[in-house]
C-alpha atoms as a PDB file:
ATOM      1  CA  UNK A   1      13.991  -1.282  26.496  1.00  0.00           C
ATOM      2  CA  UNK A   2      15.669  -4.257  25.506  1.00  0.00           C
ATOM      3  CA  UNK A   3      18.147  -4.283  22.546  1.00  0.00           C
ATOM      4  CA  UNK A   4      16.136  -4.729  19.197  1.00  0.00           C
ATOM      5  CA  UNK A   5      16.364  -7.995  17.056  1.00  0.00           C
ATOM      6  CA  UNK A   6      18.397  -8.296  13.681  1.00  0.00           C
ATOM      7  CA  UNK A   7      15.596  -8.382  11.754  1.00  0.00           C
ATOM      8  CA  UNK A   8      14.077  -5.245  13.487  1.00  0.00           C
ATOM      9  CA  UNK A   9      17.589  -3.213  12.603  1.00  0.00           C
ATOM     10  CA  UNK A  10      17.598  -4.750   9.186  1.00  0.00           C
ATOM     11  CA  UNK A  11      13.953  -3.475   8.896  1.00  0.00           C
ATOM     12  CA  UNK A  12      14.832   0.134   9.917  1.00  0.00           C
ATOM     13  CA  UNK A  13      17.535   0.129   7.422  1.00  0.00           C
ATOM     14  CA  UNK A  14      15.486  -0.411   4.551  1.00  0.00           C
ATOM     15  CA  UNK A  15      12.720   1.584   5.616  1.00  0.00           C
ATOM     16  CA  UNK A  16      15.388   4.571   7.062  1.00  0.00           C
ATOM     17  CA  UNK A  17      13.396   5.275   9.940  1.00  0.00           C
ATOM     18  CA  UNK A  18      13.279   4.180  13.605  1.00  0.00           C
ATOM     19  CA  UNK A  19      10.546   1.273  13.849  1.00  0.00           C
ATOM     20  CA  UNK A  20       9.101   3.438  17.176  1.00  0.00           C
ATOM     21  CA  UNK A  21       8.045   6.128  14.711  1.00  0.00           C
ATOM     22  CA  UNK A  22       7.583   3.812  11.570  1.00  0.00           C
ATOM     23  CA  UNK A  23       5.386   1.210  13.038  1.00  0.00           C
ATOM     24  CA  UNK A  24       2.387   3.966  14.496  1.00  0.00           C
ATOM     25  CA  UNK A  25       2.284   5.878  11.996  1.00  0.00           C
ATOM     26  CA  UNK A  26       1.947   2.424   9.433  1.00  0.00           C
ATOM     27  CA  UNK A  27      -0.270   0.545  11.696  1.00  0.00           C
ATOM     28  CA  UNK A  28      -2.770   3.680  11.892  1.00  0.00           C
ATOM     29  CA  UNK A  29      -2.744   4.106   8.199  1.00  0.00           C
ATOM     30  CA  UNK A  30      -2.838   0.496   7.057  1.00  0.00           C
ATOM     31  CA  UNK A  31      -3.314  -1.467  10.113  1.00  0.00           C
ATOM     32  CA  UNK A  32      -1.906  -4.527  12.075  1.00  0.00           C
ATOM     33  CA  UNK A  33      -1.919  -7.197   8.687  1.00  0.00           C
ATOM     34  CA  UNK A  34      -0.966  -4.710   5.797  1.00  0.00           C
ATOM     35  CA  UNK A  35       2.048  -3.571   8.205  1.00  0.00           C
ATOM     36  CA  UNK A  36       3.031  -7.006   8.747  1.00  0.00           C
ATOM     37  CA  UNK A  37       2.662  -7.670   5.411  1.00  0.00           C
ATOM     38  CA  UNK A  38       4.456  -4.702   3.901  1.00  0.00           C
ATOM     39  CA  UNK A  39       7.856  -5.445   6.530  1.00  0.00           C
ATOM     40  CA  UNK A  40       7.954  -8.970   5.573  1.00  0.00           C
ATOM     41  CA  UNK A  41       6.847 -10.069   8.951  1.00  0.00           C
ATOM     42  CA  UNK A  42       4.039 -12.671  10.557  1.00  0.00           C
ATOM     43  CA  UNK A  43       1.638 -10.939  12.880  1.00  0.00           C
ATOM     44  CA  UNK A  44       3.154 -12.491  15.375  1.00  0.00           C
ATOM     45  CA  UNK A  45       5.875 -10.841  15.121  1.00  0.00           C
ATOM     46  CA  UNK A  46       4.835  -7.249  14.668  1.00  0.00           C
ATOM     47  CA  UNK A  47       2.840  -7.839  17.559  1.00  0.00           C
ATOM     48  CA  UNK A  48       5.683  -8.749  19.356  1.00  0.00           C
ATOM     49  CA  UNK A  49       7.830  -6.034  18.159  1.00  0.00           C
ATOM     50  CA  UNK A  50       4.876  -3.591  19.142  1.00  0.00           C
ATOM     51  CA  UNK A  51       4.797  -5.168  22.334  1.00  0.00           C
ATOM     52  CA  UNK A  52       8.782  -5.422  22.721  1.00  0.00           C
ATOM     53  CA  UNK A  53       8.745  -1.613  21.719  1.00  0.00           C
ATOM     54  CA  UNK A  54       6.031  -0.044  24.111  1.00  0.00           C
ATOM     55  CA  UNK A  55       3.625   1.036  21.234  1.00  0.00           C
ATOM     56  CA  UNK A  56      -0.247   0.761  22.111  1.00  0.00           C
ATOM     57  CA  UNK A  57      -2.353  -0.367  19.579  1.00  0.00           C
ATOM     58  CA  UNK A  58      -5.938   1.193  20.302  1.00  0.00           C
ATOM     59  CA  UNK A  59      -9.558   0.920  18.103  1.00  0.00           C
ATOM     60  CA  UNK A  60     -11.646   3.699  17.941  1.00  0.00           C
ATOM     61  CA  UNK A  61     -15.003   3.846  16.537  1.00  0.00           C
ATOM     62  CA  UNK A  62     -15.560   7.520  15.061  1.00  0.00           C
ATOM     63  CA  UNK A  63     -19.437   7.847  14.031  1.00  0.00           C
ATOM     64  CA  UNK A  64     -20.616   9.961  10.707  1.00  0.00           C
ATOM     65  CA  UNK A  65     -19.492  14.179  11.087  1.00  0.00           C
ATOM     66  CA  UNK A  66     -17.058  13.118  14.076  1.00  0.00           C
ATOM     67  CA  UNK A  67     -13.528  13.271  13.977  1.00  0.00           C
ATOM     68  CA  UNK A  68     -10.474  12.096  15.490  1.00  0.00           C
ATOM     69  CA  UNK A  69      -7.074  13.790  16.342  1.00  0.00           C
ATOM     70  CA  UNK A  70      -3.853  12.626  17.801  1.00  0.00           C
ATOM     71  CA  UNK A  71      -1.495  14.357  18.976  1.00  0.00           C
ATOM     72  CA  UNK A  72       2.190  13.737  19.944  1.00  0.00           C
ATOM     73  CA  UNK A  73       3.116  15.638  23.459  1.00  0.00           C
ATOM     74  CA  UNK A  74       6.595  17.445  22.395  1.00  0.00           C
ATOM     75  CA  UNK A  75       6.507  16.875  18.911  1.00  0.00           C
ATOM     76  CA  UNK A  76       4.928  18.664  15.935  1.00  0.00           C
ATOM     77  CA  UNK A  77       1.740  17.038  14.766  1.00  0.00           C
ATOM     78  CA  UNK A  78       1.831  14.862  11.638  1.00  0.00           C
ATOM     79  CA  UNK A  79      -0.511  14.064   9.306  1.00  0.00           C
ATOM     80  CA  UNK A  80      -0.913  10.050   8.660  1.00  0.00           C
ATOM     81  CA  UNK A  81      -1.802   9.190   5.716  1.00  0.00           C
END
């Protein structure tokens, strides 16, 4: 990966967490606007970063009764809420 923009380091600093776990776990519980939003950022830009960072955004439709579960490969599973 390529080295990370000043305002991605300045976000990490005041959020105290690395954006490749920060932006997932925000994106899944708020989603693509509210994120941007929240960091300060355009859309553009988040989508970018996203992009820039090799974090997949994915939609999935979960009916009434089903459920969904994601799981990190090599790390312990976290709740988003």
């Amino acid at each position: 990966m390529a080295g990370k923009t000043k305002k991605m380091i300045v976000v990490e600093q005041e959020w105290k967490e690395r954006l490749e776990t920060l932006l997932p776990k925000m994106v899944t519980a708020r989603g693509l606007s509210a994120t941007a939003d929240q960091l300060g950022v355009s859309k553009a830009t988040l989508g970018y970063w996203l992009l820039k960072l090799r974090i997949n955004v994915r939609r999935v439709a979960v009916g009434p009764g089903d459920t969904l579960t994601i799981e990190r490969h090599g790390e312990p599973k976290e709740d988003v809420q």
